[in-house]
Protein backbone atom coordinates (compact mmCIF):
# COMPACT_ATOMS: atom_id res chain seq x y z
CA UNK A 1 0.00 0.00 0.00
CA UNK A 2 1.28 3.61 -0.87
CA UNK A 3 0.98 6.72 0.62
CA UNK A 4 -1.54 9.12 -1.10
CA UNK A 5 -0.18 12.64 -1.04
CA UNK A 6 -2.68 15.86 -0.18
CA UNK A 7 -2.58 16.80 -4.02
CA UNK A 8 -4.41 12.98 -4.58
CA UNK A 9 -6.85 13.13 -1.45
CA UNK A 10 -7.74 16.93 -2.61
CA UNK A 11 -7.21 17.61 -6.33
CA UNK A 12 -5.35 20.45 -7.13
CA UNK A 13 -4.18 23.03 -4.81
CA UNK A 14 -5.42 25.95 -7.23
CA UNK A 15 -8.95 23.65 -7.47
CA UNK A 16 -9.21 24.36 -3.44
CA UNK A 17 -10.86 27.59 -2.48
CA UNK A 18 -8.79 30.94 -1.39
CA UNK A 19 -5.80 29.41 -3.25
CA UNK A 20 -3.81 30.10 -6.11
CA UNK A 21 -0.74 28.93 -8.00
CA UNK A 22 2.03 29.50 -5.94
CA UNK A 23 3.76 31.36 -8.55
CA UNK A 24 1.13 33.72 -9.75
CA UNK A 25 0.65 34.81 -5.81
CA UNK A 26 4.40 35.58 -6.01
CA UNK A 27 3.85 37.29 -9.11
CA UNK A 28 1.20 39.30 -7.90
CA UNK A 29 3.49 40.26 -4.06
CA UNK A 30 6.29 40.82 -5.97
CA UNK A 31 4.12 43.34 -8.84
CA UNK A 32 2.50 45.30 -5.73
CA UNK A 33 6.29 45.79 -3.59
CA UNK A 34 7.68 47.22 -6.71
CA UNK A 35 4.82 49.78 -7.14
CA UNK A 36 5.33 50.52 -3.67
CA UNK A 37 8.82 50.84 -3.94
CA UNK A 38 8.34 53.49 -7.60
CA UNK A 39 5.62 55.97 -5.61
CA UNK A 40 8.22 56.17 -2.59
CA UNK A 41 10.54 56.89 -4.87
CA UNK A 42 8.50 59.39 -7.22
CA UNK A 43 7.35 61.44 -3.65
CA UNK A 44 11.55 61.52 -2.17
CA UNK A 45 12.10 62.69 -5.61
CA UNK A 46 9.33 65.60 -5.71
CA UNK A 47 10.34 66.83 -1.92
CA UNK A 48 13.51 66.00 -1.42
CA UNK A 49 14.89 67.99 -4.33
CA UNK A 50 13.18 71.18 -3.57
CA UNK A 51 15.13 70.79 0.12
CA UNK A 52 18.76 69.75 -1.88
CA UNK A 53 17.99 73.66 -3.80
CA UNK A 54 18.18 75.33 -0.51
CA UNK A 55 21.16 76.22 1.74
CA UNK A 56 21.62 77.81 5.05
CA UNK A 57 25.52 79.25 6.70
CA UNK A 58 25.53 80.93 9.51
CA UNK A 59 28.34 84.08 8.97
CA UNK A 60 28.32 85.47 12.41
CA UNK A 61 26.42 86.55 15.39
CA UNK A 62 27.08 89.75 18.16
CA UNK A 63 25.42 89.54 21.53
CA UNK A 64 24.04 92.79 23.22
CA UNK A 65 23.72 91.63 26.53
CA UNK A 66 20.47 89.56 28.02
CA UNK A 67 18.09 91.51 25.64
CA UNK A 68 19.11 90.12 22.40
CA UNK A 69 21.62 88.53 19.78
CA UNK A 70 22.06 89.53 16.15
CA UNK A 71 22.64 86.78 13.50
CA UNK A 72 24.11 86.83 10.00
CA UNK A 73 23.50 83.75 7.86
CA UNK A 74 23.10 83.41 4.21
CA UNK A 75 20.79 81.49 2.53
CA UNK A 76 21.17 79.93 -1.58
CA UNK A 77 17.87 79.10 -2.91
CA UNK A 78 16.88 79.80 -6.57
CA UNK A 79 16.12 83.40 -7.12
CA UNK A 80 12.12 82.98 -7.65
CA UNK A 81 11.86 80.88 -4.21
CA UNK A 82 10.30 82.25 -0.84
CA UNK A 83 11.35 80.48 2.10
CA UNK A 84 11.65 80.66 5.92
CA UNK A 85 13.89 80.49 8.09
CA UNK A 86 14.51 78.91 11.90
CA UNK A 87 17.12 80.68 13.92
CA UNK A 88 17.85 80.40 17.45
CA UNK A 89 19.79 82.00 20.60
CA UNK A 90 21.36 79.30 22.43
CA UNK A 91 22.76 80.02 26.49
CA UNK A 92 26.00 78.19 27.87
CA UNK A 93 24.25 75.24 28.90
CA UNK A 94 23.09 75.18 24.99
CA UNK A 95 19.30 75.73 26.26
CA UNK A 96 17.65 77.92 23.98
CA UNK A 97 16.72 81.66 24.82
CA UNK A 98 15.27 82.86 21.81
CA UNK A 99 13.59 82.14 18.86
CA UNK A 100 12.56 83.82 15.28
CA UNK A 101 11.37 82.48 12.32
CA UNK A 102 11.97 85.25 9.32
CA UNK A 103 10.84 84.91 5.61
CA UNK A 104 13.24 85.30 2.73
CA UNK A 105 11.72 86.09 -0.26
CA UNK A 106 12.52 86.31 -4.05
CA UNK A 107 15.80 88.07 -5.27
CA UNK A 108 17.70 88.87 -8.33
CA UNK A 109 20.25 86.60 -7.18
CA UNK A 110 20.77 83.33 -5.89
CA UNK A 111 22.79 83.94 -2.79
CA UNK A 112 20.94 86.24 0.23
CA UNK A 113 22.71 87.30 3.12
CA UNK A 114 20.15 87.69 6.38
CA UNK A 115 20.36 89.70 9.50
CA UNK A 116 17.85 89.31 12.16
CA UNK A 117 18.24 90.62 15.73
CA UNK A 118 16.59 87.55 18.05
CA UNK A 119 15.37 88.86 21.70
CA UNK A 120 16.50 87.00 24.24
CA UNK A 121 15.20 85.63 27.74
CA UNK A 122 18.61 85.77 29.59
CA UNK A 123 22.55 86.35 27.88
CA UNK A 124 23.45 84.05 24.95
CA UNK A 125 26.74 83.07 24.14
CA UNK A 126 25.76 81.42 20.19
CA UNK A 127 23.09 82.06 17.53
CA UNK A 128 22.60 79.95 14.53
CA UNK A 129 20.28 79.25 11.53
CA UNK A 130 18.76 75.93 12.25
CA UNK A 131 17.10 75.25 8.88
CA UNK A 132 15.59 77.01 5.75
CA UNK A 133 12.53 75.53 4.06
CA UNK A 134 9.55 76.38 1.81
CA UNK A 135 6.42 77.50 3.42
């Protein structure tokens, strides 16, 4: 006497309900990961290369006492671009003690150098532009 296997006792797997070919349900996994992977792709591509157009530098910064800082950065964007801007006071302990956000609109050039006076909560010893980005 021989052993039957499932296929003999049951017919054909793809003959049994909620089942498939093996191969076309790979087919079909395989089809929907690599659409998944293409619209990832397609939305990195659409934001990330408006952020890889814009650049921020901080130049310098002068501190007038517990009040306030000012900052000079300077921003490249293209020349028909609006953006804003994040700066920030920082103390000794690097806690920050002010804040801004400022707007740098369009220009007839590329580069833009930005000064911004940042009030202050108590004495700061560094200022920097943390990030430009469109609105």
């Amino acid at each position: 006497m021989s052993a039957l296997t499932t296929e003999e006792l049951e017919g054909p797997e793809s003959d049994l309900p909620g089942r498939g070919r093996p191969h076309r349900r790979r087919w079909w996994i395989g089809s929907a990961a690599g659409i998944a992977v293409a619209i990832g792709l397609v939305a990195y591509g659409a934001f990330a290369g408006d952020a890889a157009d814009i650049r921020v530098q901080d130049v310098g910064f002068v501190v007038h006492g517990a009040e306030s800082v000012t900052l000079r950065f300077d921003v490249a964007k293209p020349k028909d671009v609006t953006v804003v801007c994040d700066v920030e006071a920082l103390s000794h302990s690097f806690a920050q003690v002010g804040v801004a956000e400022i707007t740098v609109g369009p220009a007839s050039t590329t580069e833009q150098e930005v000064t911004v006076t940042i009030p202050t909560t108590e004495i700061a010893v560094s200022a920097t532009a943390k990030s430009c980005q469109k609105p």
